[in-house]
Protein backbone atom coordinates (compact mmCIF):
# COMPACT_ATOMS: atom_id res chain seq x y z
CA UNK A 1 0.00 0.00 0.00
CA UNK A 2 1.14 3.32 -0.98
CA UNK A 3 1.96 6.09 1.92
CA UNK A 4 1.12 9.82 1.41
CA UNK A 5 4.42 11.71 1.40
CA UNK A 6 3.31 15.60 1.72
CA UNK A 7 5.45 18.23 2.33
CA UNK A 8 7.06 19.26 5.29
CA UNK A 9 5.46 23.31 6.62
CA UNK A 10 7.90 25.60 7.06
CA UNK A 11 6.59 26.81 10.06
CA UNK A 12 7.80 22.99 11.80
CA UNK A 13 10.68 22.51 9.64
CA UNK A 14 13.60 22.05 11.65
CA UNK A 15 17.19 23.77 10.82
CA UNK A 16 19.12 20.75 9.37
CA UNK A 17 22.31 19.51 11.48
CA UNK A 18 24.77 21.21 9.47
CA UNK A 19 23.19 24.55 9.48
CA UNK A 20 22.36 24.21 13.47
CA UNK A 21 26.41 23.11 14.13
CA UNK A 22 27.69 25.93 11.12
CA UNK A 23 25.32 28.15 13.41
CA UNK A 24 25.98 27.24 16.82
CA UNK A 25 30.15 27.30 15.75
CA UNK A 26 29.61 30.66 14.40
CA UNK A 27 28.22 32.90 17.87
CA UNK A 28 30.96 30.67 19.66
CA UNK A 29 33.62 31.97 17.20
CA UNK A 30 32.37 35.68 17.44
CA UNK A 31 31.87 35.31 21.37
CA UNK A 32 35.44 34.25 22.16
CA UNK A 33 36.77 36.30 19.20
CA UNK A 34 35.36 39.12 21.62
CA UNK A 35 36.94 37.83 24.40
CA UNK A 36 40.48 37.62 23.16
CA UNK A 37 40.20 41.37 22.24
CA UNK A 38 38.68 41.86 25.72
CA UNK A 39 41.93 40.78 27.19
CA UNK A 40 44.47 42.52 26.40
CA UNK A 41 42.63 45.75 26.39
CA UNK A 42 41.00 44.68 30.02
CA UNK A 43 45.22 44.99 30.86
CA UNK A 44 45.73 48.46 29.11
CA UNK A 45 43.12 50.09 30.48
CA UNK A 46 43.74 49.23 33.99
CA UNK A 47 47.69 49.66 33.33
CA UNK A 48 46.68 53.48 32.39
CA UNK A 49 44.29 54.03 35.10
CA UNK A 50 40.75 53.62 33.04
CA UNK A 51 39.27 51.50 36.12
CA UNK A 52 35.91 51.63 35.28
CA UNK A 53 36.36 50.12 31.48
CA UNK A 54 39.17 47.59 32.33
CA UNK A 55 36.76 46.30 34.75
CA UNK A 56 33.89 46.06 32.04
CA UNK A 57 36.52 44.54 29.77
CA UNK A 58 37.91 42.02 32.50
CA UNK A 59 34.26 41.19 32.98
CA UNK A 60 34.07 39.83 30.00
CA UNK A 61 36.89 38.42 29.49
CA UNK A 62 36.12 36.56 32.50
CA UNK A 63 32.58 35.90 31.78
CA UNK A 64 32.21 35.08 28.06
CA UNK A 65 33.62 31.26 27.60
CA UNK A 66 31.13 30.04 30.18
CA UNK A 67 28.32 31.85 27.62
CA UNK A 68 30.08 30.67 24.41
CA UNK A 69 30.31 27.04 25.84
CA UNK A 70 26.23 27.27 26.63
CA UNK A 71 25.61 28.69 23.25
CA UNK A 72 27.49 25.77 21.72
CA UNK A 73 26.27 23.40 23.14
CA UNK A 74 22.34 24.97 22.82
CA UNK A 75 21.38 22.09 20.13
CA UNK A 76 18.02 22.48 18.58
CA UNK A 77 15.87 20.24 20.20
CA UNK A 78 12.39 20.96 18.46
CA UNK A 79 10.99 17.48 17.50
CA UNK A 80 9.34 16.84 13.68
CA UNK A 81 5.94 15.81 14.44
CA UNK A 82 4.64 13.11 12.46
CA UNK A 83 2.47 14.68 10.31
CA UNK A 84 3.02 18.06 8.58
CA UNK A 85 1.38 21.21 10.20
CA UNK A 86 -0.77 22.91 7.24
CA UNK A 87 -0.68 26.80 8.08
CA UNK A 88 -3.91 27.04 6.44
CA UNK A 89 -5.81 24.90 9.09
CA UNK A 90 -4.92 27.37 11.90
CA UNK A 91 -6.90 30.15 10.26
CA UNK A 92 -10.16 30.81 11.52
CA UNK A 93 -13.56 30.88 9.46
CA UNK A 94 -14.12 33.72 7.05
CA UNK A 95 -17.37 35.92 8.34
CA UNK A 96 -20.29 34.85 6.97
CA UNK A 97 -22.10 37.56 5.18
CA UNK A 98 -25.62 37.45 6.42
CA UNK A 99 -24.00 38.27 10.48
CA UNK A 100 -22.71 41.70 8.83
């Protein structure tokens, strides 16, 4: 017996794994990318007296891998349901013309 294959919605489609992983890598890259600038100019300000940015800048230098690590690892867990979620059923009725 034949199944019904009908297309997927693209409301419930889910990312594939290659674009989730290229995704996920990417905000890790630009996160720590952040971070290593954060650094060294976390040590230059405070070397030159500019407390109040240094700190900012330690802060994050401090704080960013434990972020980047939880965005990394933030894998898209949205299940395909079994069958395909038509937009066009979530719509409600058109108003009849005889209630205007």
């Amino acid at each position: 017996m034949p199944t019904e294959s009908r297309p997927q919605a693209v409301t419930t489609a889910r990312p594939s794994r290659r674009e989730d992983r290229n995704s996920r890598l990417k905000g890790y890259l630009i996160a720590m990318s952040i971070r290593i600038a954060s650094f060294p100019l976390a040590v230059w300000a405070l070397s030159t007296g500019h407390i109040i940015i240094g700190s900012i800048l330690a802060a994050a230098a401090i704080l960013l891998p434990s972020f980047a690590v939880m965005l990394a690892n933030n894998v898209d867990q949205r299940q395909s349901s079994s069958m395909p979620t038509s937009p066009v059923r979530a719509l409600p009725p058109a108003p009849r013309t005889d209630d205007l």
